[in-house]
Protein backbone atom coordinates (compact mmCIF):
# COMPACT_ATOMS: atom_id res chain seq x y z
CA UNK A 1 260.46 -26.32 109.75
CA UNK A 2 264.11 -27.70 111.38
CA UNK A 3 266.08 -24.88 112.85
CA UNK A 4 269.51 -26.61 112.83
CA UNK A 5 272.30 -24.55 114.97
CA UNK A 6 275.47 -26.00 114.22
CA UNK A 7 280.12 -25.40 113.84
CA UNK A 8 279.73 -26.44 110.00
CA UNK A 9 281.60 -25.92 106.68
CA UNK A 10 279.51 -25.81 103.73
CA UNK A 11 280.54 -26.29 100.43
CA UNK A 12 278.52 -25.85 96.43
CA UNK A 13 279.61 -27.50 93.73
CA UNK A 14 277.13 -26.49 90.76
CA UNK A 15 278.49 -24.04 87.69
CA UNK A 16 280.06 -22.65 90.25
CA UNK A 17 282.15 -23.72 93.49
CA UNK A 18 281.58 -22.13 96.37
CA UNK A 19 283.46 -22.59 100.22
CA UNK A 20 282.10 -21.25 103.52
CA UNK A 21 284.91 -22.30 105.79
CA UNK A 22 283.98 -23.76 109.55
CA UNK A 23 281.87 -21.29 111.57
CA UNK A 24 278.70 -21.36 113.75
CA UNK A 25 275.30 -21.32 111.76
CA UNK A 26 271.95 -21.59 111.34
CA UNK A 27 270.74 -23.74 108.83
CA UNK A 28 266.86 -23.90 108.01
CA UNK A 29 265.27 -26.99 106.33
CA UNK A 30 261.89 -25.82 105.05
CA UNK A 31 258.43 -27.89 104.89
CA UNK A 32 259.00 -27.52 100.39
CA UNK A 33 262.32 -28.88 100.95
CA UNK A 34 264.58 -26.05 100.53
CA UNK A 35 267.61 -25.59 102.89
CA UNK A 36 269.15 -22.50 103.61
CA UNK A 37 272.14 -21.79 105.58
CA UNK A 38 272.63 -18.16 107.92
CA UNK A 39 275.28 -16.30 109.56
CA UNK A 40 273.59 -13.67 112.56
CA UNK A 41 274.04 -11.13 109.97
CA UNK A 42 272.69 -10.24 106.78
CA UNK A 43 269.27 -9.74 107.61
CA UNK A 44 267.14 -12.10 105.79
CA UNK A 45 269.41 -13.23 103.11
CA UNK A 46 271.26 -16.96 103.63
CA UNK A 47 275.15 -17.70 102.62
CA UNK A 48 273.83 -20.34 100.91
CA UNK A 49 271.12 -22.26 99.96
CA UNK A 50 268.73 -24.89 97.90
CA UNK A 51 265.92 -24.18 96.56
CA UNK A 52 263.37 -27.01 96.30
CA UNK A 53 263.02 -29.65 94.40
CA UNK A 54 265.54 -31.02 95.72
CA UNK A 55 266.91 -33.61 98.59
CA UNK A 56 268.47 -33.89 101.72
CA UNK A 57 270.65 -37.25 102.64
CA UNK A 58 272.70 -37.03 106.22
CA UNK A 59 275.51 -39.87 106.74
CA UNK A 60 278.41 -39.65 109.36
CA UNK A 61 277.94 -35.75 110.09
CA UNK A 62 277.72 -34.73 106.47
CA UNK A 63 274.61 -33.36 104.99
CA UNK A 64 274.51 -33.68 101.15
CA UNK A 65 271.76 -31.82 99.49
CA UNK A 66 271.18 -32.74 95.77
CA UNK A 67 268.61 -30.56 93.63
CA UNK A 68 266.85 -31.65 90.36
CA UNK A 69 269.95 -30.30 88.41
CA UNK A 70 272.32 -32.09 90.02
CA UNK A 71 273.87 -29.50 92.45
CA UNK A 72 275.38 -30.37 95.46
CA UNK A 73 275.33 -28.26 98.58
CA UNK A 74 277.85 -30.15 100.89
CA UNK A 75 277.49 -29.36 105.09
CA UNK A 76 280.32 -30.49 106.71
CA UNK A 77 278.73 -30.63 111.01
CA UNK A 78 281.35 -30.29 113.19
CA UNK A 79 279.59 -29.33 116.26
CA UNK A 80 275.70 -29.65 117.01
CA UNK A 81 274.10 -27.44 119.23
CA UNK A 82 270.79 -26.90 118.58
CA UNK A 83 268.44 -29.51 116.52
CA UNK A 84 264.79 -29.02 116.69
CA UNK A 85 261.49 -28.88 114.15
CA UNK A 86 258.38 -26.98 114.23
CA UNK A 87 255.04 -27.41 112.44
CA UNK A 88 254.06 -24.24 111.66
CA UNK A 89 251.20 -25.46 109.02
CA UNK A 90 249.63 -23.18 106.23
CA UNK A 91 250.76 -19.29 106.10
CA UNK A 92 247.98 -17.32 105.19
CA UNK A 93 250.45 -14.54 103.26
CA UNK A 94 251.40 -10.93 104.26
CA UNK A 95 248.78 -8.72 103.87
CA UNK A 96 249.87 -5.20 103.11
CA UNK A 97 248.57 -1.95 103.79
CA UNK A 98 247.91 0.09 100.41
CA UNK A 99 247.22 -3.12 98.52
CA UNK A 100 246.54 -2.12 94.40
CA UNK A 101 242.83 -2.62 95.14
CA UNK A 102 243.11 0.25 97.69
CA UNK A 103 245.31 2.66 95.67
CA UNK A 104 242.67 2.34 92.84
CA UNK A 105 240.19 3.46 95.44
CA UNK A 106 242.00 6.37 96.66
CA UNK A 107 243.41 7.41 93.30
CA UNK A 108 240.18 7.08 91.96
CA UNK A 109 238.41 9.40 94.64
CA UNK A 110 241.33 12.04 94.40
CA UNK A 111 241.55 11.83 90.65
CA UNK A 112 242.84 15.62 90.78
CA UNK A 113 246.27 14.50 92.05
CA UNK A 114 246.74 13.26 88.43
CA UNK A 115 246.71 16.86 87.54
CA UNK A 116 244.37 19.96 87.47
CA UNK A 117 241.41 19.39 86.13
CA UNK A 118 241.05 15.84 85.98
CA UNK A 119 237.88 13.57 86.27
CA UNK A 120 237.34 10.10 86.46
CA UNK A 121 234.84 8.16 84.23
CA UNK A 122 234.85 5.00 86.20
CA UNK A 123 236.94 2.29 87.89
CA UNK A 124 238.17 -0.60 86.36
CA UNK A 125 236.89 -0.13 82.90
CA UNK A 126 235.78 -3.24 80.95
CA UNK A 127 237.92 -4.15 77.80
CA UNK A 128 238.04 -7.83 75.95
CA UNK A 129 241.43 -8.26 77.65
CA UNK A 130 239.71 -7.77 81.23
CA UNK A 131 239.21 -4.13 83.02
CA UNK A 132 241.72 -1.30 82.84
CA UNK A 133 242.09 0.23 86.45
CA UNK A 134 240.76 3.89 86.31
CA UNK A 135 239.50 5.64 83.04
CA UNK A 136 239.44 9.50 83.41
CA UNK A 137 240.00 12.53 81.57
CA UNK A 138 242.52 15.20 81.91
CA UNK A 139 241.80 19.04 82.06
CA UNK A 140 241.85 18.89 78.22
CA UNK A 141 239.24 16.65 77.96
CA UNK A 142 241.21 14.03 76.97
CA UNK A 143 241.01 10.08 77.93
CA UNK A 144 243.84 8.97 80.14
CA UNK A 145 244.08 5.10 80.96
CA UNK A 146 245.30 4.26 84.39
CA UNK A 147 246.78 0.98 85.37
CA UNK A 148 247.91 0.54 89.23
CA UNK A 149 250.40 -1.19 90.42
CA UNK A 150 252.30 -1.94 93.93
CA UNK A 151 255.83 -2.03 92.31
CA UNK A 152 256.00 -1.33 88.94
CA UNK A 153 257.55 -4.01 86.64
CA UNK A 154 257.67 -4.55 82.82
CA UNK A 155 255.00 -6.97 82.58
CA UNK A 156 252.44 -3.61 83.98
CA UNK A 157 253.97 -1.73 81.17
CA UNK A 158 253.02 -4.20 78.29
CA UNK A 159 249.22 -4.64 80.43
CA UNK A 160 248.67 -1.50 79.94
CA UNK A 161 250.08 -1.14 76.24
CA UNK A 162 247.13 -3.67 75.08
CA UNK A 163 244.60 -1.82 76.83
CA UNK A 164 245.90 1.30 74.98
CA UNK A 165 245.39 -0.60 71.83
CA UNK A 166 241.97 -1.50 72.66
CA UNK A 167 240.59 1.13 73.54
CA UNK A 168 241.99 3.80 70.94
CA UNK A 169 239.81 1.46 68.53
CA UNK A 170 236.59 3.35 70.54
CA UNK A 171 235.79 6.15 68.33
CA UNK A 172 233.98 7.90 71.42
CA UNK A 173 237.24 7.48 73.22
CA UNK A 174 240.14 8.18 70.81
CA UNK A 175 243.04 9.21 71.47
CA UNK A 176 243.46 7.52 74.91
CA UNK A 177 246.66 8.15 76.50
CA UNK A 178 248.36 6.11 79.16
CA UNK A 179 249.74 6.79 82.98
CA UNK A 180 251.16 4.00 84.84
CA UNK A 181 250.80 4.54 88.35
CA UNK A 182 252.95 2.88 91.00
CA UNK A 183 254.21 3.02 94.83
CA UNK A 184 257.82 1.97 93.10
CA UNK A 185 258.51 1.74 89.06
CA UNK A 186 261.65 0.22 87.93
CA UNK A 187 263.65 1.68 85.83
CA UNK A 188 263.57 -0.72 82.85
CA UNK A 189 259.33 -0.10 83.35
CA UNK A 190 260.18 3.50 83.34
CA UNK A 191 262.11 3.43 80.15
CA UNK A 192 260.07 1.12 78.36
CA UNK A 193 256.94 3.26 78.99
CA UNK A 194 258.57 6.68 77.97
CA UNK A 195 259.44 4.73 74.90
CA UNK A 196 255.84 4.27 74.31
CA UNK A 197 254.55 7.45 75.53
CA UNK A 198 253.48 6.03 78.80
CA UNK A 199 253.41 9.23 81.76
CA UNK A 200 254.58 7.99 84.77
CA UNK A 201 253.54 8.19 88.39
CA UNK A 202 255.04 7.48 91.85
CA UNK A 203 252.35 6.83 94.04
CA UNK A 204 252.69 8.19 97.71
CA UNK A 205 250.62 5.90 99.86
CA UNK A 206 250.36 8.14 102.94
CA UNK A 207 249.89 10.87 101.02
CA UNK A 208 246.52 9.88 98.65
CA UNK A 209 245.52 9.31 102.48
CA UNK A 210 246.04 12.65 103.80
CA UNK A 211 248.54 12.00 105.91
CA UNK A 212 251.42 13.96 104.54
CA UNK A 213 250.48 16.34 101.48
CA UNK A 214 248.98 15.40 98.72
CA UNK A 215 251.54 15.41 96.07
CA UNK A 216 252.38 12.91 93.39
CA UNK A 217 255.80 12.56 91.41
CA UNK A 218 254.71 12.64 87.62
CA UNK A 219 257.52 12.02 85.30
C-alpha cells in the first residue's frame, strides 16, 4: 500500500464531473490498484476514488488515473509531504463474533425463543438444493423452516423460498412454513418475505447468549 499525504486538487471526469478544489489529503494507492483519496473526516469513506481495474500514470505533478471504462480521476499535487509504501501481504479477513454458523447453534439450542412451545428437529436439514438451517416445529405441531442470516438481504429471502418449495413436496412434512432469521433484515427482504408469508425475526446476538434477556423481535 502507498500512503500519499499531499496539497492536491482532484478532479473526475466520467458520466459525471466532479471538482475537489486544493486542500491537504490523503490519498491511498492499494496493492489491486484502486486509489482512493481522504479528507481527516468522514470516517472510512474517501472523496473520491477508483476502483480497480484500472491505472495510475504520474507526469510533471499530475496523477492521471484511467479505469477500464475510460474514467479519469485527475490529481493535481501541489505540495508533497508525505510519500511512503508498505507491504502489508495477504489479509486473512475480519472474523466476527456471532458468525451465521454460531447463531444457528444458539438458535438451535434455544429453539423456544421462536415462540412457546417450539422444538427443533435438527440443524441444517438436507434438501436437493443443499441444507436448510434449522427445521423445527411450533407449539402447533407445525413445521417451521429456518434460514439464518448475519444481515438479511433479498437473495436469503428467495434461499429460503426454494427450500419452502421443496420441502412442502414431503408429505410427512406438509405444510412447512418459513421464518427468516437475522441480526439485521432490510426492508426490501422484509417486504418481500411478508409478501410470501415469510415470519420474520431480528436476531439479538447478546441476547441468544444470555447476556441481556432473552427476547427476540418477531414481526
Amino acid at each position: 500500500m502507498r500512503l500519499v499525504i499531499a496539497r492536491c486538487s482532484v478532479d473526475y471526469a466520467g458520466r459525471l464531473t466532479a471538482h475537489l478544489p486544493s486542500a491537504p489529503r490523503l490519498i491511498l494507492v492499494k496493492a489491486d490498484g484502486s486509489v482512493s483519496i481522504h479528507a481527516d473526516d468522514r470516517a472510512y469513506k474517501p472523496l473520491n476514488w477508483m476502483s480497480p481495474p484500472c491505472t495510475l500514470k504520474e507526469a510533471d505533478g499530475v496523477w492521471t488515473v484511467v479505469n477500464k471504462a475510460g474514467e479519469k480521476l485527475i490529481i493535481t499535487m501541489e505540495e508533497v509531504v508525505h510519500d511512503s509504501s508498505h507491504e502489508l501481504g495477504v489479509d486473512p479477513g475480519l472474523i466476527k463474533d456471532g458468525v451465521e454458523a454460531h447463531l444457528q447453534e444458539l438458535l438451535a439450542d434455544r429453539i423456544e425463543t421462536l415462540g412457546t412451545g417450539y422444538s427443533l428437529i435438527r440443524r441444517e436439514y438436507p434438501t436437493a438444493i443443499g441444507p436448510v438451517d434449522i427445521l423445527c416445529r411450533d407449539g402447533d405441531g407445525g413445521t417451521i423452516a429456518v434460514e439464518i442470516k448475519r444481515r438479511g438481504e433479498i437473495d436469503g429471502v428467495e434461499q429460503l423460498t426454494r427450500y419452502l418449495d421443496l420441502l412442502n413436496r414431503d408429505p410427512h412434512l406438509s405444510p412447512v412454513k418459513g421464518v427468516f432469521a437475522a441480526q439485521e433484515i432490510k426492508p426490501q427482504a422484509r417486504v418481500l418475505a411478508t409478501d410470501r408469508g415469510i415470519g420474520c425475526v431480528v436476531l439479538d446476538y447478546d441476547a441468544l447468549r444470555g447476556i441481556e434477556d432473552d427476547k427476540l423481535r418477531l414481526f
